[in-house]
PDB file of N, CA and C in Angstrom:
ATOM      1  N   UNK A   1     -13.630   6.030  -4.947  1.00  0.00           N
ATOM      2  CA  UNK A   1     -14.944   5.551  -4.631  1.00  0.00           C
ATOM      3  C   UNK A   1     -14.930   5.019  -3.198  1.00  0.00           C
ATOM      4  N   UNK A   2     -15.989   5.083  -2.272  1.00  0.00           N
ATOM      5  CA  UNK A   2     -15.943   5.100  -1.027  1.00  0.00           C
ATOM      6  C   UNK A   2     -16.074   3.549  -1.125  1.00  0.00           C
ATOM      7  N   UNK A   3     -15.330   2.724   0.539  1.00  0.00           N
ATOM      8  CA  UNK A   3     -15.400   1.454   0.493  1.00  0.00           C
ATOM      9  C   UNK A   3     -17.019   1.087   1.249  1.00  0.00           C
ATOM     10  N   UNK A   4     -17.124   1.602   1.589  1.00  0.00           N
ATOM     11  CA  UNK A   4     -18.738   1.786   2.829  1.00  0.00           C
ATOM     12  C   UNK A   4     -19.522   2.204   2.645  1.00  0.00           C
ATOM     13  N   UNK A   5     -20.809   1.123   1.718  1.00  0.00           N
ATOM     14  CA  UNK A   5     -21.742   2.034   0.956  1.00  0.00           C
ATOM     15  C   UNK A   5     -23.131   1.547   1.887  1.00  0.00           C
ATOM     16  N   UNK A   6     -23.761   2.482   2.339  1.00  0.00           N
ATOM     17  CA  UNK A   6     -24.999   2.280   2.937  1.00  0.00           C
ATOM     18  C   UNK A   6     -26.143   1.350   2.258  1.00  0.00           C
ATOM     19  N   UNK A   7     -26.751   0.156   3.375  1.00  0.00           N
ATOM     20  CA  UNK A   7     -27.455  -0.687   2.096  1.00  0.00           C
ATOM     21  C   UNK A   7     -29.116   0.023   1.963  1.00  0.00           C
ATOM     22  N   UNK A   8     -29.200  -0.526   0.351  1.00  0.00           N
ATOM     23  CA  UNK A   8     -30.087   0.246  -0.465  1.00  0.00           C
ATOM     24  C   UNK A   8     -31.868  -0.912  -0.229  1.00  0.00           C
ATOM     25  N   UNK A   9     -32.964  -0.157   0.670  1.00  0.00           N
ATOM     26  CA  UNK A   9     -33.715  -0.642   1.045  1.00  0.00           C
ATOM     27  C   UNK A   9     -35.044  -0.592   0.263  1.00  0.00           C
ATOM     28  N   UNK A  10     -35.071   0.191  -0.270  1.00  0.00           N
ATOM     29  CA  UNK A  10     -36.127  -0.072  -1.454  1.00  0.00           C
ATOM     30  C   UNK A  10     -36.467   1.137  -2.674  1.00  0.00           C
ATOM     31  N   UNK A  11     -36.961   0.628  -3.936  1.00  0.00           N
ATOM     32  CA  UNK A  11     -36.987   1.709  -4.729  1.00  0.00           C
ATOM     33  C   UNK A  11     -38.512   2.485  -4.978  1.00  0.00           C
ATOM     34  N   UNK A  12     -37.930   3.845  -4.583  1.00  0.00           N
ATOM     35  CA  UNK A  12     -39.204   4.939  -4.872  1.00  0.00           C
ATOM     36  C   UNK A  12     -39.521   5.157  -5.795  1.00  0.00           C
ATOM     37  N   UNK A  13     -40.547   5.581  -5.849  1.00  0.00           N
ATOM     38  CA  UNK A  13     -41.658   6.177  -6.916  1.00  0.00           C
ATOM     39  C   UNK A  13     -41.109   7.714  -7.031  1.00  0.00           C
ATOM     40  N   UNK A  14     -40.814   8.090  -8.313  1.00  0.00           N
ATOM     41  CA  UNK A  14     -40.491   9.204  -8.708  1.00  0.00           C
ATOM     42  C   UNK A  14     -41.174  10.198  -8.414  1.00  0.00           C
ATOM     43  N   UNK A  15     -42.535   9.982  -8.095  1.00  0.00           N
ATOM     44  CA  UNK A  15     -43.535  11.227  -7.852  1.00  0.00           C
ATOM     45  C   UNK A  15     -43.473  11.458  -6.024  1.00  0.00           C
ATOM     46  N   UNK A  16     -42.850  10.065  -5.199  1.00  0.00           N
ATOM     47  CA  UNK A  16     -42.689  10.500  -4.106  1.00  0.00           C
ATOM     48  C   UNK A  16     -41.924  11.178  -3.238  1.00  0.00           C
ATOM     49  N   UNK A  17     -40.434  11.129  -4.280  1.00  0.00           N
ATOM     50  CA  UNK A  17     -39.384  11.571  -3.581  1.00  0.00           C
ATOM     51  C   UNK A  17     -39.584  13.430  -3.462  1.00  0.00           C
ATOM     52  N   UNK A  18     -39.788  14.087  -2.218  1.00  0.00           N
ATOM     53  CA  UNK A  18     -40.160  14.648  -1.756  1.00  0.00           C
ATOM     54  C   UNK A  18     -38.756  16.112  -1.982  1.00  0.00           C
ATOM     55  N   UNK A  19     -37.654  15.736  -1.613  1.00  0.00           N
ATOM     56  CA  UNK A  19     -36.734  16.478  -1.240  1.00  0.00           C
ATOM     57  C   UNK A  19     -36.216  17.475  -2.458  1.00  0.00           C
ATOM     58  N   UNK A  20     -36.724  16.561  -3.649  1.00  0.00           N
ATOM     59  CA  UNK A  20     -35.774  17.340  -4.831  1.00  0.00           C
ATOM     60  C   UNK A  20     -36.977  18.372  -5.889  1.00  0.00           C
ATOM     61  N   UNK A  21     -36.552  19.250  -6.657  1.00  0.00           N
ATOM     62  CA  UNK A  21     -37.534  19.573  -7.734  1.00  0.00           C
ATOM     63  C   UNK A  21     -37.460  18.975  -8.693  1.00  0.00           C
ATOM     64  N   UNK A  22     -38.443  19.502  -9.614  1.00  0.00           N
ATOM     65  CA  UNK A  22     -39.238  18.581 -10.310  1.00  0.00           C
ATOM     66  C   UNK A  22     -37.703  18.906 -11.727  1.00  0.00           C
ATOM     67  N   UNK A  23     -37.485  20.140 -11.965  1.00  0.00           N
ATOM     68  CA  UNK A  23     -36.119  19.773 -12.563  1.00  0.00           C
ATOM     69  C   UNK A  23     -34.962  18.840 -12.494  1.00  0.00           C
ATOM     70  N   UNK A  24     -35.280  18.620 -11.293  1.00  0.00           N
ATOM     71  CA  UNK A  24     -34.036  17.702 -11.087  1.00  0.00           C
ATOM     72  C   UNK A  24     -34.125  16.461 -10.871  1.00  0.00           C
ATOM     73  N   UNK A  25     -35.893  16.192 -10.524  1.00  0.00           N
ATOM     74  CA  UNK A  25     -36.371  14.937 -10.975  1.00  0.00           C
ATOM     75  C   UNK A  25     -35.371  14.340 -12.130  1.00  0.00           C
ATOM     76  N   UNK A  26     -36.290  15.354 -13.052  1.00  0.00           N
ATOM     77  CA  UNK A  26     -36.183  14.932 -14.685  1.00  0.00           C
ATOM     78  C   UNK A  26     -34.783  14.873 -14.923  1.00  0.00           C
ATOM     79  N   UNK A  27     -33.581  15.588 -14.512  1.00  0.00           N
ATOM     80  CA  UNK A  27     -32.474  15.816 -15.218  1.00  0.00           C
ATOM     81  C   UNK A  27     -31.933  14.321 -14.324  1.00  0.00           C
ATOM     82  N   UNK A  28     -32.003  13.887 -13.480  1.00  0.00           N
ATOM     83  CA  UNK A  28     -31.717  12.693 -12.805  1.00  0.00           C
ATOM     84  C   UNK A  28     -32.391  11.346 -13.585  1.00  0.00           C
ATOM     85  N   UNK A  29     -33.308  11.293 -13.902  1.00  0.00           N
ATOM     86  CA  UNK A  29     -34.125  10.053 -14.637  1.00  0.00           C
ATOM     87  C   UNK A  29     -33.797  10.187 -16.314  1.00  0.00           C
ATOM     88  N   UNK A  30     -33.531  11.517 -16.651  1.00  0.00           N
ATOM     89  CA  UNK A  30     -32.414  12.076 -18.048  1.00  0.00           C
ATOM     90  C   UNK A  30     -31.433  10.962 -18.186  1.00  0.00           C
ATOM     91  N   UNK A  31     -30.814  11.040 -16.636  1.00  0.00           N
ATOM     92  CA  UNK A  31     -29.394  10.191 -16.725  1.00  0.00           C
ATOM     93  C   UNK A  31     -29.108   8.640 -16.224  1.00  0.00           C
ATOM     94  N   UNK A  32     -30.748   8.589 -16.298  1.00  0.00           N
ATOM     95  CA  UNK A  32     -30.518   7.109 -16.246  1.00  0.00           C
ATOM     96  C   UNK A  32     -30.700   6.674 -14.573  1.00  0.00           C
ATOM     97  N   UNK A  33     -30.881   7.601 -13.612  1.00  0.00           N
ATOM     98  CA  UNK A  33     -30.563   7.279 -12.179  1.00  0.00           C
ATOM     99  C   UNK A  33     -32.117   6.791 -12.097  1.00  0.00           C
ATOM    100  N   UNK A  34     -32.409   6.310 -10.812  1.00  0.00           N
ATOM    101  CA  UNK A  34     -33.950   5.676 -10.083  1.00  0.00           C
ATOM    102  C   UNK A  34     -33.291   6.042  -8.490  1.00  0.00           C
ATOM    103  N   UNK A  35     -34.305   6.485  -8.359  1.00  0.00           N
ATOM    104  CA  UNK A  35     -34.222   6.983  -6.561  1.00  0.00           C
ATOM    105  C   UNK A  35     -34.678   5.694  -5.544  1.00  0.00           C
ATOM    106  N   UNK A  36     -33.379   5.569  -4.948  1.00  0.00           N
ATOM    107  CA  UNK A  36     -33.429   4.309  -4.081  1.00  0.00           C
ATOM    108  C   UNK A  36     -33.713   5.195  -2.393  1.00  0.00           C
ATOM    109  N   UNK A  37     -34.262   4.267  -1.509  1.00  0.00           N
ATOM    110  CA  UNK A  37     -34.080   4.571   0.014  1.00  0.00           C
ATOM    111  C   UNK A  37     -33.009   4.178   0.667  1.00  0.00           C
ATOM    112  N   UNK A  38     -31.980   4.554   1.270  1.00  0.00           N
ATOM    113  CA  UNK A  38     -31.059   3.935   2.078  1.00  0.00           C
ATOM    114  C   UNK A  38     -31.555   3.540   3.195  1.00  0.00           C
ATOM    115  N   UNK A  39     -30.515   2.619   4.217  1.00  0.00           N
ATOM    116  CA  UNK A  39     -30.606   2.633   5.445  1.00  0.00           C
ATOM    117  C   UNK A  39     -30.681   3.237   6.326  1.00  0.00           C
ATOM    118  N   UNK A  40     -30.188   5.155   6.171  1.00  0.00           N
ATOM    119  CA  UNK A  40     -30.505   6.075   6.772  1.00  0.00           C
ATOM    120  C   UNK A  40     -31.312   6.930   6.653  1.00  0.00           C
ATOM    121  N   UNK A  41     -32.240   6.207   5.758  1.00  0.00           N
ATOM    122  CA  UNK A  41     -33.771   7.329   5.293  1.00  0.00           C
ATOM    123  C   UNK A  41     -33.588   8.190   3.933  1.00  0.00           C
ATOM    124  N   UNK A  42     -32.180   8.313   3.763  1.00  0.00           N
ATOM    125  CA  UNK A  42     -31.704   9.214   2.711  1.00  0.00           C
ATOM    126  C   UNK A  42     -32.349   8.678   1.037  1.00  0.00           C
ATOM    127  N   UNK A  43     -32.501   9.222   0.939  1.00  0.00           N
ATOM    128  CA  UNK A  43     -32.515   9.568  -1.462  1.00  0.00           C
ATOM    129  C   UNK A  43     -31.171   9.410  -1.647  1.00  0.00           C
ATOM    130  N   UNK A  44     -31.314   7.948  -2.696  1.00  0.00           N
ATOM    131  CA  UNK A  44     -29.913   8.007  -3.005  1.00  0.00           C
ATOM    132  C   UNK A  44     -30.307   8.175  -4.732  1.00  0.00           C
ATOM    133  N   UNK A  45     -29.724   8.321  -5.553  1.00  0.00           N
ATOM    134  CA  UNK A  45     -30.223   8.204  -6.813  1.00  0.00           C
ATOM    135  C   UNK A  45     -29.137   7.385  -7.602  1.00  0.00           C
ATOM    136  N   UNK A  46     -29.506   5.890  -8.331  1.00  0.00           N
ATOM    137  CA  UNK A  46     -27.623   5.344  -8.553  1.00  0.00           C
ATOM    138  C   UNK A  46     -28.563   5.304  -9.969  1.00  0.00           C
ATOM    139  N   UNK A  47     -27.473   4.429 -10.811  1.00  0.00           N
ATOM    140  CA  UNK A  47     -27.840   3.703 -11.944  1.00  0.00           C
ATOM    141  C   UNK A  47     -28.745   2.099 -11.576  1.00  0.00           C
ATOM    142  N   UNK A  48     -28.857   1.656 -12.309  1.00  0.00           N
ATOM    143  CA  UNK A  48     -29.295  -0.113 -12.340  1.00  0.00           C
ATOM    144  C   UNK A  48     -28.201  -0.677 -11.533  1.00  0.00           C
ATOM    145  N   UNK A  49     -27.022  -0.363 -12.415  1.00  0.00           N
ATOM    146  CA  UNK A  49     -25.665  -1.714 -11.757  1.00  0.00           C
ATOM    147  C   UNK A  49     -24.612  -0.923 -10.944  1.00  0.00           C
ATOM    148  N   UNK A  50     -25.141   0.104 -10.212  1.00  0.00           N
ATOM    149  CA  UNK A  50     -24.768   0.286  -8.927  1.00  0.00           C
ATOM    150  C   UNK A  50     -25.851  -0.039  -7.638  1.00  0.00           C
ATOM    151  N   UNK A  51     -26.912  -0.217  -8.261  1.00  0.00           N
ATOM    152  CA  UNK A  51     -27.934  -0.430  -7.058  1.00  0.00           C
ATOM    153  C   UNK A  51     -27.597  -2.099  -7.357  1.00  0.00           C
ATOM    154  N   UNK A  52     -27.277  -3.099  -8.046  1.00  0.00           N
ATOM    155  CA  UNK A  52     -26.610  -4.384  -8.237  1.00  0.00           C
ATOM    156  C   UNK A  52     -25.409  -4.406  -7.281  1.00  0.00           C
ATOM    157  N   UNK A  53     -24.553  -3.463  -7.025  1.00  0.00           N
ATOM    158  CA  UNK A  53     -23.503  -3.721  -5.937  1.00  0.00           C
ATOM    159  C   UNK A  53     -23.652  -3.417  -4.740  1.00  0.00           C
ATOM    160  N   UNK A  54     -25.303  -2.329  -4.626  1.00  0.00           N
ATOM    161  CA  UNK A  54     -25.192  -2.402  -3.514  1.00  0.00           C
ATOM    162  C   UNK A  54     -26.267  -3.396  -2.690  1.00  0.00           C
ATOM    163  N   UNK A  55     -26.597  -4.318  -3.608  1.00  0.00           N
ATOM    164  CA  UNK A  55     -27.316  -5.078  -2.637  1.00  0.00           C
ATOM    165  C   UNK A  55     -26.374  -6.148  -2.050  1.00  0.00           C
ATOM    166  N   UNK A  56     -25.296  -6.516  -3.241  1.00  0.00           N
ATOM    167  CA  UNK A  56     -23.988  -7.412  -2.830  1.00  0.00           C
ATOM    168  C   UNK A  56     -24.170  -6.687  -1.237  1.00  0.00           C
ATOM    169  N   UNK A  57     -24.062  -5.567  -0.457  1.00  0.00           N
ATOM    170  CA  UNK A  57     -23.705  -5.213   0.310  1.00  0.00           C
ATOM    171  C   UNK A  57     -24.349  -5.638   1.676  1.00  0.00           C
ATOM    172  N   UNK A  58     -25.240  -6.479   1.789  1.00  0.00           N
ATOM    173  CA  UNK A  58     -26.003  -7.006   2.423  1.00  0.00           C
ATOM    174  C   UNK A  58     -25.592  -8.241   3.274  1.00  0.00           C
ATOM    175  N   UNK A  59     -24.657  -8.572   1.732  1.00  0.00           N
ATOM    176  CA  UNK A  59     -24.066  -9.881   2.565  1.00  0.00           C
ATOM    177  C   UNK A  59     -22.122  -9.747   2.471  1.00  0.00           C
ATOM    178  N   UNK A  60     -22.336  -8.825   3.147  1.00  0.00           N
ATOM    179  CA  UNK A  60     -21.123  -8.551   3.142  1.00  0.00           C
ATOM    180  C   UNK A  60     -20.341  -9.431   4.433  1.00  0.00           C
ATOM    181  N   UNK A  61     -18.938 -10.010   4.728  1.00  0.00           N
ATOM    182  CA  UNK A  61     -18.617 -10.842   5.718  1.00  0.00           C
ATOM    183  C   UNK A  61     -18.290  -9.660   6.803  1.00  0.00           C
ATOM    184  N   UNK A  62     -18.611 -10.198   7.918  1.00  0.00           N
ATOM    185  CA  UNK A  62     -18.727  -9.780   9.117  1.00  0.00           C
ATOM    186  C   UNK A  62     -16.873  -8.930   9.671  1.00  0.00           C
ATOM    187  N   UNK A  63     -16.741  -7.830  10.179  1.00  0.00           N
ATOM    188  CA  UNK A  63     -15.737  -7.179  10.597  1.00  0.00           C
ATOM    189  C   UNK A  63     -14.584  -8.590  10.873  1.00  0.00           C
ATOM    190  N   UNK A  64     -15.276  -9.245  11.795  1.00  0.00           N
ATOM    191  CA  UNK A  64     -14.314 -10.156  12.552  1.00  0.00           C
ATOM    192  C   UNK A  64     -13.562 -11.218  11.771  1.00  0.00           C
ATOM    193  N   UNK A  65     -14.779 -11.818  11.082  1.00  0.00           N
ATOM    194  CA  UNK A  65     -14.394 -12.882  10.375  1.00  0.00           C
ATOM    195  C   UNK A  65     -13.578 -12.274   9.472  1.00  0.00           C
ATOM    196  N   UNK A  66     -13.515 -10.957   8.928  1.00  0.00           N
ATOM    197  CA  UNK A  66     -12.474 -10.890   8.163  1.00  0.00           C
ATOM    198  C   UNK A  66     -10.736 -10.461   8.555  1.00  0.00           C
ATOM    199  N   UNK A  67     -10.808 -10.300   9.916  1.00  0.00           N
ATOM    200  CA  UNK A  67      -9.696 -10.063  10.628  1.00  0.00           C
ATOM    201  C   UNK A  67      -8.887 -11.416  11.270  1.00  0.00           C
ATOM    202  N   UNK A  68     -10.187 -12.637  11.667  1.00  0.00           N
ATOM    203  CA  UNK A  68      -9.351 -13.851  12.407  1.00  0.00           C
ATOM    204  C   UNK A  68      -9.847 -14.709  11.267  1.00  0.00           C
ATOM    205  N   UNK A  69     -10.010 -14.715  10.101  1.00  0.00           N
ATOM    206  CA  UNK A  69      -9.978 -15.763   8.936  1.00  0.00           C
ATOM    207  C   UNK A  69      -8.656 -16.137   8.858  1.00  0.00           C
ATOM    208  N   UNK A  70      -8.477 -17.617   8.169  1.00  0.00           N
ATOM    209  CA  UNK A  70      -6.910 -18.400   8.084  1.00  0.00           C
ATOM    210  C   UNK A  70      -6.805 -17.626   6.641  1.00  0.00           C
ATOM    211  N   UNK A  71      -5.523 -17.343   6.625  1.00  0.00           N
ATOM    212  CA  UNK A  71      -5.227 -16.851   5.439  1.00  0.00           C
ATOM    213  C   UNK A  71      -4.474 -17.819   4.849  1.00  0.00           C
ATOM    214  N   UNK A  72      -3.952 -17.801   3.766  1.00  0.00           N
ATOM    215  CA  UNK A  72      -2.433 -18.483   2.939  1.00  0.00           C
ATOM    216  C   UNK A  72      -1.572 -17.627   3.382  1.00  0.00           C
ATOM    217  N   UNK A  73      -0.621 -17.857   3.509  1.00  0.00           N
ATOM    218  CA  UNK A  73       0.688 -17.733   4.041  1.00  0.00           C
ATOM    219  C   UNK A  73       1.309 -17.538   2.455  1.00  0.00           C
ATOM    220  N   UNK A  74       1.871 -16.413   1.558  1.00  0.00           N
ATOM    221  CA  UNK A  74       2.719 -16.682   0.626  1.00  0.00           C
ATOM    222  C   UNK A  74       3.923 -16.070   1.012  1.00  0.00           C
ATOM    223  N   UNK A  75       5.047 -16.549   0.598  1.00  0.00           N
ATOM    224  CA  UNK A  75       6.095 -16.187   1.044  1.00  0.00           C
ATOM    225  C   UNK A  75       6.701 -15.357  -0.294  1.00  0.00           C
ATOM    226  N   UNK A  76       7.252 -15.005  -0.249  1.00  0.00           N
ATOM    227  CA  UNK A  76       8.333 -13.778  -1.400  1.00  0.00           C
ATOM    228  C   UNK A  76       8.863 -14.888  -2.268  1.00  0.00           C
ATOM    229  N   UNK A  77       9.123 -14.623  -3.654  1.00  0.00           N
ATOM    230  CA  UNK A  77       9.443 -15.587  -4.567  1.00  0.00           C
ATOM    231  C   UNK A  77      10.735 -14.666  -4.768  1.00  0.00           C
ATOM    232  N   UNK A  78      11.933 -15.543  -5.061  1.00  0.00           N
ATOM    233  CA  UNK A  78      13.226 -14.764  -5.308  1.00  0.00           C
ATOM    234  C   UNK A  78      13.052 -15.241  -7.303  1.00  0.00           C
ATOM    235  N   UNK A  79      13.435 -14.016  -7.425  1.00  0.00           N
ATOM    236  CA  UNK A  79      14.198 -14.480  -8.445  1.00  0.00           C
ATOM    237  C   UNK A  79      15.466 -15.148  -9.064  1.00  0.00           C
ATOM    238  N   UNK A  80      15.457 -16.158  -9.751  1.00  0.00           N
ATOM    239  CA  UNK A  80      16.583 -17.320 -10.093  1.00  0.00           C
ATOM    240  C   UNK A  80      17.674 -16.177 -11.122  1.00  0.00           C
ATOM    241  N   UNK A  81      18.981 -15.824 -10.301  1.00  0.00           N
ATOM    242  CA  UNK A  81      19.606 -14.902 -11.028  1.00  0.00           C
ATOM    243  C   UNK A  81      20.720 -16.173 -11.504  1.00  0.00           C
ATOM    244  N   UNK A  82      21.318 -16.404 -13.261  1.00  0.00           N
ATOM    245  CA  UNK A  82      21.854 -16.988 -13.363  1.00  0.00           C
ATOM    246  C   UNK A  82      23.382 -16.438 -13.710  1.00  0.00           C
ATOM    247  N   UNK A  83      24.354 -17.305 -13.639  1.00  0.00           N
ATOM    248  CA  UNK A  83      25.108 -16.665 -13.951  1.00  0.00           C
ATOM    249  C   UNK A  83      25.913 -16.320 -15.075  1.00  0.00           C
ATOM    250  N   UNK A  84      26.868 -15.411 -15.157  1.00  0.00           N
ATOM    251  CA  UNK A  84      26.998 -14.586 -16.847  1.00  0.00           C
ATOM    252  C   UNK A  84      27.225 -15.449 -17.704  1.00  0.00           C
ATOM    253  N   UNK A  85      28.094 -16.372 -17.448  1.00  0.00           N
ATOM    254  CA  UNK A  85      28.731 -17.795 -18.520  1.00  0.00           C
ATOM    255  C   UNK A  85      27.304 -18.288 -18.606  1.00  0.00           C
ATOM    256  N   UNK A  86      26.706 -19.022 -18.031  1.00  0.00           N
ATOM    257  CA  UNK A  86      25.032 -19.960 -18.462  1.00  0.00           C
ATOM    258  C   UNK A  86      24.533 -18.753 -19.277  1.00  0.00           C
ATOM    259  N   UNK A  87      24.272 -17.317 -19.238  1.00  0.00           N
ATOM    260  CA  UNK A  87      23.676 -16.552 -19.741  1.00  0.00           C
ATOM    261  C   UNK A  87      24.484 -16.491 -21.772  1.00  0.00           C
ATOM    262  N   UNK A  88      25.546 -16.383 -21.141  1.00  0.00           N
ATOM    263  CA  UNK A  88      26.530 -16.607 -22.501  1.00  0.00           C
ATOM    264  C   UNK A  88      26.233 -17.348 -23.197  1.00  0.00           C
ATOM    265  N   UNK A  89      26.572 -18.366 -22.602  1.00  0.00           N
ATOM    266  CA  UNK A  89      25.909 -20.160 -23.416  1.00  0.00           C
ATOM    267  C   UNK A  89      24.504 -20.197 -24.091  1.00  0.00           C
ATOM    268  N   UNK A  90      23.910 -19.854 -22.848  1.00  0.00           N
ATOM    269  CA  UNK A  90      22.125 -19.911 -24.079  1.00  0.00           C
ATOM    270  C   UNK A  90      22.159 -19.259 -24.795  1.00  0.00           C
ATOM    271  N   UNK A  91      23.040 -17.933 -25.160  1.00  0.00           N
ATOM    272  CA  UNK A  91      22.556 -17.084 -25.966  1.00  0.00           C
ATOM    273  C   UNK A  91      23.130 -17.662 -27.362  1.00  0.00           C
ATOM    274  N   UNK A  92      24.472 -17.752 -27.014  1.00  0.00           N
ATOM    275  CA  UNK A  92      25.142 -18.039 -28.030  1.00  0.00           C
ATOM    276  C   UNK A  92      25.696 -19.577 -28.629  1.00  0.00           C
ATOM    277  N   UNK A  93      25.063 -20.611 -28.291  1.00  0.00           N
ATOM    278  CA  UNK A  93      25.222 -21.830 -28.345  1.00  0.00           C
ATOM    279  C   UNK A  93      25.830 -22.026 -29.644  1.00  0.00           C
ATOM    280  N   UNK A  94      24.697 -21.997 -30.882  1.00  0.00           N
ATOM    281  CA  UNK A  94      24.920 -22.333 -31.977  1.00  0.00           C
ATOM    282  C   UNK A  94      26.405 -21.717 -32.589  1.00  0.00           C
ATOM    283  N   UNK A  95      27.040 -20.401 -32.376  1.00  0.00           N
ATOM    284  CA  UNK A  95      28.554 -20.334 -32.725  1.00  0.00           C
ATOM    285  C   UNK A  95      29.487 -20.896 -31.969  1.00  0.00           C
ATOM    286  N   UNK A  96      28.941 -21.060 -30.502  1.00  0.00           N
ATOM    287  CA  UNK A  96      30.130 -21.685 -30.022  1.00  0.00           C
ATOM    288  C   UNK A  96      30.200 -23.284 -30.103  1.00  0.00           C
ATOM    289  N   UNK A  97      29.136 -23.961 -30.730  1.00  0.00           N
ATOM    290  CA  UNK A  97      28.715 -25.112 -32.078  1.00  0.00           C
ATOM    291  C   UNK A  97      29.870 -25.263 -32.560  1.00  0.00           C
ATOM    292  N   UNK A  98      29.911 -24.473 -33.696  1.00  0.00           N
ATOM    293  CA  UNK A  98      30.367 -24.304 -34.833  1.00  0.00           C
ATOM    294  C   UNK A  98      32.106 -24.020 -34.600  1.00  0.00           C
ATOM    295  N   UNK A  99      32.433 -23.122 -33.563  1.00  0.00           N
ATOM    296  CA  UNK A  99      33.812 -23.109 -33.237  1.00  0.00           C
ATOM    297  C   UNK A  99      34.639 -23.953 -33.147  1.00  0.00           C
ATOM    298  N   UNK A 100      34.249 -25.052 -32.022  1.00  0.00           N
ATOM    299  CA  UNK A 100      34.546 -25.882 -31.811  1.00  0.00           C
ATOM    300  C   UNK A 100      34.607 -27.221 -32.873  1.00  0.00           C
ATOM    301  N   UNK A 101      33.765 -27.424 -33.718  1.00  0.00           N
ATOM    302  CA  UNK A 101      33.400 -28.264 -35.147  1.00  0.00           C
ATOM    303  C   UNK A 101      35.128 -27.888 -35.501  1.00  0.00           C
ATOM    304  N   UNK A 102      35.348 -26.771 -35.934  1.00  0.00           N
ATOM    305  CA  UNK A 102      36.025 -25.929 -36.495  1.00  0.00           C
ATOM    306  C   UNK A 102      37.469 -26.129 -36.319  1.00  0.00           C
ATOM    307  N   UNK A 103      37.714 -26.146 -34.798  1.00  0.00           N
ATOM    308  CA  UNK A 103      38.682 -26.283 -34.158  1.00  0.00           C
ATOM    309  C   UNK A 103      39.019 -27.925 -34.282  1.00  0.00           C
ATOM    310  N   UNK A 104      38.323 -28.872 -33.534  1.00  0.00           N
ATOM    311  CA  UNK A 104      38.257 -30.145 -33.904  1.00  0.00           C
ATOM    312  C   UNK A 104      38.990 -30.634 -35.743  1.00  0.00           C
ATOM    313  N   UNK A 105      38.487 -30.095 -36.326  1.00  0.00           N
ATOM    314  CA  UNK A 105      38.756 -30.129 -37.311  1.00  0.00           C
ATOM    315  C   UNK A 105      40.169 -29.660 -37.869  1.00  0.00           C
ATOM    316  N   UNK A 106      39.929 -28.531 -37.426  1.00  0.00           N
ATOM    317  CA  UNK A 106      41.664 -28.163 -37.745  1.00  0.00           C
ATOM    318  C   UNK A 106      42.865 -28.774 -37.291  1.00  0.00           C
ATOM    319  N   UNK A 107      42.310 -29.026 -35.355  1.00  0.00           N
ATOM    320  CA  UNK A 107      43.154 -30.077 -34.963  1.00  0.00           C
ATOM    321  C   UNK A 107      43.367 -31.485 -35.602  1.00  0.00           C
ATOM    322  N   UNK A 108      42.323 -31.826 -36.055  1.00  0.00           N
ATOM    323  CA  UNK A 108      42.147 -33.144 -36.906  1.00  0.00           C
ATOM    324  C   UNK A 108      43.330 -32.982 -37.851  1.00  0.00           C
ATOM    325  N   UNK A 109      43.277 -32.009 -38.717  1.00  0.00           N
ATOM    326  CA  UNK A 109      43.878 -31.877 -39.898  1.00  0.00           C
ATOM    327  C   UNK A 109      45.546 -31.497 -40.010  1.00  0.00           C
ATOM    328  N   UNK A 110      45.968 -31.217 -38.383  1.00  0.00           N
ATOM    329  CA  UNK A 110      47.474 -30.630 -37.640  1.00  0.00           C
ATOM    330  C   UNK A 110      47.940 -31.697 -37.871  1.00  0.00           C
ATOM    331  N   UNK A 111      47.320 -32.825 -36.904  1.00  0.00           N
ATOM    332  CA  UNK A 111      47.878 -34.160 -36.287  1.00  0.00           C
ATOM    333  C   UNK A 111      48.119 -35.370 -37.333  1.00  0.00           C
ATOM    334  N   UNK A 112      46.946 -35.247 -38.027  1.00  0.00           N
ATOM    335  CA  UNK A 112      47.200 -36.005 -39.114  1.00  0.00           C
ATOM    336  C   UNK A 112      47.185 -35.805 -40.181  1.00  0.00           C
ATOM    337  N   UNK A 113      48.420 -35.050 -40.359  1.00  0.00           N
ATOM    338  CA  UNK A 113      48.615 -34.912 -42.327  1.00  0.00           C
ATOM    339  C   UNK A 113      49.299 -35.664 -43.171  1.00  0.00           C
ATOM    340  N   UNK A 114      49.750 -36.468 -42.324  1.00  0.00           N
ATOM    341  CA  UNK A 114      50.261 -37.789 -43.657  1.00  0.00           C
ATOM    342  C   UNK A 114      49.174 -39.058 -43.966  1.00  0.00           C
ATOM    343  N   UNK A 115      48.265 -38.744 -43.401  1.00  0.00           N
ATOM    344  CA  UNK A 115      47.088 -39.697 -43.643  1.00  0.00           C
ATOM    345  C   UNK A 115      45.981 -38.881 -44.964  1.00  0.00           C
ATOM    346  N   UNK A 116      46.218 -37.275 -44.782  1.00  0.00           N
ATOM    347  CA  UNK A 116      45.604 -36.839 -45.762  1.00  0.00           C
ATOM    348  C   UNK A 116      46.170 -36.103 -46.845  1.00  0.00           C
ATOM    349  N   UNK A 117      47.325 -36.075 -47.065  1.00  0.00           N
ATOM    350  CA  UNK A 117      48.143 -35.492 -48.041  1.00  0.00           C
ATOM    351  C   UNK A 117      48.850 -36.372 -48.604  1.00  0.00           C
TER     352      UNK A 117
END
């Protein structure tokens, strides 16, 4: 779709538009179009809510202002790469939980067996 749409200056009367036949009147108003005037004299034929965008076009901002406007400045976001062990860990927390419980325990149970036997 073109970015540069000619602005739309007023809407004709179906019986005036001169250029087209009367078939193609009808097969155009068939589809819903209304014959607008452009800025260059031309027949344009849109829908309702394209002749809605092109009046947006009226107030469109000026060449310049859109070239020396302050912009934001964003800079590139890196992505936070972590590394394989932290990746390990979150994944697997809860067994390596339990390992350790495990181990503790067994060691518990090495060191002191005349306290439990």
């Amino acid at each position: 779709m073109a970015r540069k749409h000619a602005i739309i200056l007023e809407e004709l009367d179906i019986d005036k538009v001169g250029d087209f036949t009367e078939a193609q009147k009808k097969y155009y108003t068939s589809l819903g179009f209304k014959p607008y005037l452009n800025e260059y004299g031309k027949v344009k034929w849109l829908k309702p809510d394209q002749h809605s965008l092109r009046i947006n076009a009226k107030f469109r901002r000026p060449f310049w202002a859109r070239i020396f406007s302050r912009r934001k400045v964003q800079f590139p976001h890196k992505r936070k790469h972590r590394p394989a062990v932290v990746k390990f860990v979150q994944s697997n927390w809860l067994f390596i939980l339990i390992v350790i419980i495990v181990l503790v325990a067994v060691a518990y149970i090495f060191l002191n067996q005349q306290r439990i036997f």
